[in-house]
N, C-alpha and C. Protein backbone atom coordinates (compact mmCIF):
# COMPACT_ATOMS: atom_id res chain seq x y z
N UNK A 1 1.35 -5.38 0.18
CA UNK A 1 0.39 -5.08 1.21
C UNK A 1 0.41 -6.15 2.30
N UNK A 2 0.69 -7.59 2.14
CA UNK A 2 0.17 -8.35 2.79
C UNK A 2 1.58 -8.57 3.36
N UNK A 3 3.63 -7.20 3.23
CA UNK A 3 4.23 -7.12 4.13
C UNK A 3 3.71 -6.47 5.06
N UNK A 4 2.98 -5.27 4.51
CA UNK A 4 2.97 -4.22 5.18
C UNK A 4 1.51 -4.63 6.47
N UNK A 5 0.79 -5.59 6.10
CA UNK A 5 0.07 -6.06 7.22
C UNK A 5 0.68 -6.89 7.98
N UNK A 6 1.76 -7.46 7.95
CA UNK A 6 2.73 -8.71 8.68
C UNK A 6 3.09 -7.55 9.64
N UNK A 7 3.76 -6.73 9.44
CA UNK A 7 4.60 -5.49 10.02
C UNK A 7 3.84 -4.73 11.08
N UNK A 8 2.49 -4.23 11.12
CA UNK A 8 2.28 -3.21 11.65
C UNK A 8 1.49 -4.68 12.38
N UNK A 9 0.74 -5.96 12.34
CA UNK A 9 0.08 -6.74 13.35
C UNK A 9 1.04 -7.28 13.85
N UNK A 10 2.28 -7.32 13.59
CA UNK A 10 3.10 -7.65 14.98
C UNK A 10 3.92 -9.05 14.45
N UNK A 11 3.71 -9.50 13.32
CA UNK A 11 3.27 -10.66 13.57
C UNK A 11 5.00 -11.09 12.78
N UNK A 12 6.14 -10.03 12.52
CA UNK A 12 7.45 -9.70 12.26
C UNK A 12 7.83 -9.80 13.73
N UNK A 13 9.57 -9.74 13.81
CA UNK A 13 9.88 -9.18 15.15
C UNK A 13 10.29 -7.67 14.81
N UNK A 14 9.92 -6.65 15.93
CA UNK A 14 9.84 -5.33 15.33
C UNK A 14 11.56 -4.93 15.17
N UNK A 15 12.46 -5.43 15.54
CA UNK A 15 13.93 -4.88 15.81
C UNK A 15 14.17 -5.21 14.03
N UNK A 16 13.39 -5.96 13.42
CA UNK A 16 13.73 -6.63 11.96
C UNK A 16 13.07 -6.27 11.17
N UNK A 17 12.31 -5.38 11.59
CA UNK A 17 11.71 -4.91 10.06
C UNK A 17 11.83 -3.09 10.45
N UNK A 18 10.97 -2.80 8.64
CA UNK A 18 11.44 -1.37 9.26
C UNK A 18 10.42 -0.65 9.91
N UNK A 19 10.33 1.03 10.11
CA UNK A 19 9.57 1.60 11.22
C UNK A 19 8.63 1.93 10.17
N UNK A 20 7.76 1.87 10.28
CA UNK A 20 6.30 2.22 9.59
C UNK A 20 5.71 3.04 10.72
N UNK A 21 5.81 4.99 10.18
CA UNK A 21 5.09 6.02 11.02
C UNK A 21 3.67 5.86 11.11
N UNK A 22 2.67 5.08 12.00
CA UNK A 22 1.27 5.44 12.17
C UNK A 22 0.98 6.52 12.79
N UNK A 23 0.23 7.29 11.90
CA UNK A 23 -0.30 8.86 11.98
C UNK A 23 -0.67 9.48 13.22
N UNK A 24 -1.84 8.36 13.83
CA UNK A 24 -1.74 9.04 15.32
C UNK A 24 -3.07 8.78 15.45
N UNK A 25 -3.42 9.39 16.55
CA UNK A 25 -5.28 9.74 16.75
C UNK A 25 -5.83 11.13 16.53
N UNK A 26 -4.71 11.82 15.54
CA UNK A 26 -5.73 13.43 14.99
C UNK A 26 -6.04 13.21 14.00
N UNK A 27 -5.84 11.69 13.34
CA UNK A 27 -7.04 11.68 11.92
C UNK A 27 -7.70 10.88 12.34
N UNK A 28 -8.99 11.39 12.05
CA UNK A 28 -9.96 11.09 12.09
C UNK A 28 -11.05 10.30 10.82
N UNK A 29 -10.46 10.18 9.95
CA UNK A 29 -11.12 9.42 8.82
C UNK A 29 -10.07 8.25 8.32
N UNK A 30 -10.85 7.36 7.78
CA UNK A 30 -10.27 5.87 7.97
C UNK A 30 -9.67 5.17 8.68
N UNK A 31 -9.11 3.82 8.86
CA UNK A 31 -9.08 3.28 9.46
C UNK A 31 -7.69 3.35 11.05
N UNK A 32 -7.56 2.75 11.70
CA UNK A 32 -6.76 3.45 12.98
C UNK A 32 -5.42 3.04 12.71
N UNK A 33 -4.92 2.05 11.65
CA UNK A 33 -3.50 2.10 11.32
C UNK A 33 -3.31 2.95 10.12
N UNK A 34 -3.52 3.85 9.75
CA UNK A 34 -3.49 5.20 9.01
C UNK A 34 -1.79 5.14 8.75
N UNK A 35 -0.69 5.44 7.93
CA UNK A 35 0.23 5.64 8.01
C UNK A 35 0.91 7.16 7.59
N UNK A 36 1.48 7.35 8.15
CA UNK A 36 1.78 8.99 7.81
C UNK A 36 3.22 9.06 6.85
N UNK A 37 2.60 9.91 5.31
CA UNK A 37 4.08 10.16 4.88
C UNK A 37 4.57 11.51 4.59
N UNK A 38 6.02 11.01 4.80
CA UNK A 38 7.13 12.19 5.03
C UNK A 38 7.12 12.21 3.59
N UNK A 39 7.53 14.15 3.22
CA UNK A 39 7.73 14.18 2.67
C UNK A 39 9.00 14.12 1.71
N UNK A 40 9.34 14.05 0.84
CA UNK A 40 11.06 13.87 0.51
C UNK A 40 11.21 14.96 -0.46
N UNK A 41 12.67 15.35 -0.26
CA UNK A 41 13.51 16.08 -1.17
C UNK A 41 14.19 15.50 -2.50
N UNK A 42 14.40 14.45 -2.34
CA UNK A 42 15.47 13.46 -2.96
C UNK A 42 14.83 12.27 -3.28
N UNK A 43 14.93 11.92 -5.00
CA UNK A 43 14.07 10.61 -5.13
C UNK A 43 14.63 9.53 -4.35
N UNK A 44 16.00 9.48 -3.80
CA UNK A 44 16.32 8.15 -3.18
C UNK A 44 15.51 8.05 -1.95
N UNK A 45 14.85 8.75 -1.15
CA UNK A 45 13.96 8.07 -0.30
C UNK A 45 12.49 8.24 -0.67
N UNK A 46 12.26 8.71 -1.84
CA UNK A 46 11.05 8.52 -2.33
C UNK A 46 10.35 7.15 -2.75
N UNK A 47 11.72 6.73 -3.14
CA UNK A 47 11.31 5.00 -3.56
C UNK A 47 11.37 4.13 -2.98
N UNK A 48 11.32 4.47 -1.41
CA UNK A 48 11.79 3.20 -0.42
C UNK A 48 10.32 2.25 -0.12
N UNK A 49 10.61 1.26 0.39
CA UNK A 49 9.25 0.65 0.48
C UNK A 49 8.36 1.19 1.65
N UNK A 50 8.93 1.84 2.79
CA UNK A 50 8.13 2.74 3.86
C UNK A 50 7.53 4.11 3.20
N UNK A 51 7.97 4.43 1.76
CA UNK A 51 7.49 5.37 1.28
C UNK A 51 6.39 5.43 0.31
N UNK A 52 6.59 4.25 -0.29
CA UNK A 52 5.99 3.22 -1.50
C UNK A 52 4.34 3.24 -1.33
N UNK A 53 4.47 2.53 -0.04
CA UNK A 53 3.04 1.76 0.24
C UNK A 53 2.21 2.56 1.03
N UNK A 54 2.55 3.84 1.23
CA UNK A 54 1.47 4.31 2.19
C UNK A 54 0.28 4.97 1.97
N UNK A 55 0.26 5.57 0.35
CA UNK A 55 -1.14 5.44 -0.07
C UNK A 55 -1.90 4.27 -0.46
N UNK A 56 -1.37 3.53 -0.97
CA UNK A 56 -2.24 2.48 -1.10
C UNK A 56 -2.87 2.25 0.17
N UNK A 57 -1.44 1.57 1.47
CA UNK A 57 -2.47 1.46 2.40
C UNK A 57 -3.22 1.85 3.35
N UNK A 58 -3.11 3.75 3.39
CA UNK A 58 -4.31 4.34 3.47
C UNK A 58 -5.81 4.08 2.71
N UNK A 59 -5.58 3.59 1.47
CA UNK A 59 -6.72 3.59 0.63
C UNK A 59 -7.62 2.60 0.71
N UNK A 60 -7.10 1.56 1.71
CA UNK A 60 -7.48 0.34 1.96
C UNK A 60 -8.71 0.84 2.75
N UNK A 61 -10.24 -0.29 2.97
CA UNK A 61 -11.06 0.11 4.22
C UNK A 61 -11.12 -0.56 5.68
N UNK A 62 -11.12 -0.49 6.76
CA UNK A 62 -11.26 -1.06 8.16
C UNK A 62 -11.42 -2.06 7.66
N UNK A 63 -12.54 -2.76 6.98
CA UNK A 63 -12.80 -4.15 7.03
C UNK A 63 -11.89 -4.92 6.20
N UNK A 64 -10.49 -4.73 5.94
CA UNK A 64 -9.65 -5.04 5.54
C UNK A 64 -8.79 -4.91 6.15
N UNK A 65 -8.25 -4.28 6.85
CA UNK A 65 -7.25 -4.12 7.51
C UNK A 65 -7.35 -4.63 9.35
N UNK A 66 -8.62 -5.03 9.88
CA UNK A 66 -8.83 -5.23 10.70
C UNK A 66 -9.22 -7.01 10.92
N UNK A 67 -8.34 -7.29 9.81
CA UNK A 67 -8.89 -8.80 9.52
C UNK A 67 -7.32 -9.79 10.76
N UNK A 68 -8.27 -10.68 11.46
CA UNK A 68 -7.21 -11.78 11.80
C UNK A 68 -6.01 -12.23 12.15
N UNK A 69 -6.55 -12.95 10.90
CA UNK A 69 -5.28 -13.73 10.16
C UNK A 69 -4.48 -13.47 9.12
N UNK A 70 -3.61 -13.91 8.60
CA UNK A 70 -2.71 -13.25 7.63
C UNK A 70 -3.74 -13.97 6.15
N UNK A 71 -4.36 -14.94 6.20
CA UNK A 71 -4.85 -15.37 5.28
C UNK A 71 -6.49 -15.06 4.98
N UNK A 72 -7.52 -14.62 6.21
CA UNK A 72 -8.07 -13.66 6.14
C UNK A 72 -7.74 -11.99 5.29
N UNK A 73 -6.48 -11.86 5.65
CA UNK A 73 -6.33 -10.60 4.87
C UNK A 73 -6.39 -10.25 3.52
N UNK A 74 -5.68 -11.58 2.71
CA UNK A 74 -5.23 -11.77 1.64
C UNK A 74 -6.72 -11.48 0.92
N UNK A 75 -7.71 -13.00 1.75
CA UNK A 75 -9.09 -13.04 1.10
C UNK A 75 -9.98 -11.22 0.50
N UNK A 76 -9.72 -11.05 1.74
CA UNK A 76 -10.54 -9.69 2.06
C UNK A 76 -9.86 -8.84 1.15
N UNK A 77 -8.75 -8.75 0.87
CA UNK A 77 -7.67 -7.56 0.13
C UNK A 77 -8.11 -8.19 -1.10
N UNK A 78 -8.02 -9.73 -1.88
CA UNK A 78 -8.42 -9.81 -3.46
C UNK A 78 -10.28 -9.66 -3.27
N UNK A 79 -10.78 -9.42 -2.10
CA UNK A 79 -12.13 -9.37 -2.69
C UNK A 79 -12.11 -7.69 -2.65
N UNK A 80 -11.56 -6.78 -1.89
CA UNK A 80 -11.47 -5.43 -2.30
C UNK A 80 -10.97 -5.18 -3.38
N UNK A 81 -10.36 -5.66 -3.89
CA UNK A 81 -9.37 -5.30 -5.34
C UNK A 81 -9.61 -5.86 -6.53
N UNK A 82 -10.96 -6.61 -6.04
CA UNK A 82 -11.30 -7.35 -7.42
C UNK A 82 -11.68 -6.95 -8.68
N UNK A 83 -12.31 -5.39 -8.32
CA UNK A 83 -13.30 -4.67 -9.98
C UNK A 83 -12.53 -3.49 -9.82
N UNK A 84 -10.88 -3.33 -9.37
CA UNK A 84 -9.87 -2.48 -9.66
C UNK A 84 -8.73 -2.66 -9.99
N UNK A 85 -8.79 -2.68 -11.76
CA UNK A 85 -8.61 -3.33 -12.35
C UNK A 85 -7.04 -2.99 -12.49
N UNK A 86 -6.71 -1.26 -12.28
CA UNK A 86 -5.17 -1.60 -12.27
C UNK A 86 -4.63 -2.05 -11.11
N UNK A 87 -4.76 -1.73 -10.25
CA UNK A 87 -4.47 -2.26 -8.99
C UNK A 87 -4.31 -3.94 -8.88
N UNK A 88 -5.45 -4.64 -9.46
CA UNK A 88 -5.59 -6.27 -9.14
C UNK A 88 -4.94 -6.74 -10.44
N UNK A 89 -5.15 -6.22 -11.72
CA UNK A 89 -4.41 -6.62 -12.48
C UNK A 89 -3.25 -6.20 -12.95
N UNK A 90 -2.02 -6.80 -12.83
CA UNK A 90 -0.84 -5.79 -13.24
C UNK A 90 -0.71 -5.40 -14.96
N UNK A 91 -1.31 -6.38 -15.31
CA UNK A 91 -1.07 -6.32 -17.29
C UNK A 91 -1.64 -5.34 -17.67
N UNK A 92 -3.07 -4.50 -16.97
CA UNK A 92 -4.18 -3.60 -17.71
C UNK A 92 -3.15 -2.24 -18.04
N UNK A 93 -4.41 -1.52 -18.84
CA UNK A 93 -3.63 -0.34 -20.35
C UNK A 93 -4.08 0.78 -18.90
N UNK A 94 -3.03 1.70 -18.41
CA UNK A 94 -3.11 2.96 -17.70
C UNK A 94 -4.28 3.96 -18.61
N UNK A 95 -5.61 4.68 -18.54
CA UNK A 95 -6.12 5.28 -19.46
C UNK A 95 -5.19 6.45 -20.17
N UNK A 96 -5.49 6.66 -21.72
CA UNK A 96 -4.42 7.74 -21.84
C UNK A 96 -3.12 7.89 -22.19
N UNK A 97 -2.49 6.70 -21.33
CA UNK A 97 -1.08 6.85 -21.51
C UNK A 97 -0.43 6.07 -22.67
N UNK A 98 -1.25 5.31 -23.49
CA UNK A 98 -1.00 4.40 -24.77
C UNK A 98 0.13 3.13 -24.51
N UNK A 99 0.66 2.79 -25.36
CA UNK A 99 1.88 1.43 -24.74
C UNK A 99 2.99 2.30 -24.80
N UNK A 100 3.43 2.54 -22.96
CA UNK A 100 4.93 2.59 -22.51
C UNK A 100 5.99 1.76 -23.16
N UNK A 101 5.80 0.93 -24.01
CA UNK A 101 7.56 0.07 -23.79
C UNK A 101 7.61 0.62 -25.52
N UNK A 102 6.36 1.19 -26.41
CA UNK A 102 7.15 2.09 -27.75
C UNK A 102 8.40 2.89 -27.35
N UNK A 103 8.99 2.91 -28.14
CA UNK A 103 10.03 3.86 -28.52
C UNK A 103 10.00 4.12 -29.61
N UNK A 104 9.59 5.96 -29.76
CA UNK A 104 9.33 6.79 -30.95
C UNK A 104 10.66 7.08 -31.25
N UNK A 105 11.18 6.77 -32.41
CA UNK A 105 12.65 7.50 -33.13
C UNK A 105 12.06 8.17 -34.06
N UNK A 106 12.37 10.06 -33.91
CA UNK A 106 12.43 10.71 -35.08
C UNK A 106 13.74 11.12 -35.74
């Protein structure tokens, strides 16, 4: 997140990084760097990092994304992410899905 805020505040040179589609001014709910995603046919551009991050950082609120400084952001992004717990913590149990790294042999 805290590329994908380097990128769209400018604060990259734009010929060096990649194009991140902002949606426009016909949405109207959340914040005004909104990013728009394409859809894909093919997992190889499903997994790209312009494809990766754009719900999350839709999911983000204005008062996060409208922060400063790059170190303002950070603050504001671990105090949004603090009591979400998969998101802020990478170690936590997905509900449901039990431990991924078993391997059942029948």
């Amino acid at each position: 997140m805290i590329e994908t805020y380097k990128i769209l505040s400018g604060k990259y040179d734009r010929s060096a990084t990649p194009t991140l589609p902002v949606a426009g001014p016909a949405v109207t709910r959340g914040h005004n760097l909104r990013l728009h995603k394409f859809r894909t046919r093919y997992d190889l551009r499903k997994y790209y990092f312009t494809n990766r991050i754009v719900n999350i950082w839709n999911s983000l609120p204005s008062s996060v994304i409208s922060a400063e400084t790059v170190n303002c952001f950070k603050s504001s992004l671990d105090n949004f992410w603090k009591n979400q717990n998969i998101i802020y913590d990478y170690q936590s149990d997905i509900q449901g899905t039990g431990n991924r790294s078993e391997i059942v042999v029948r």
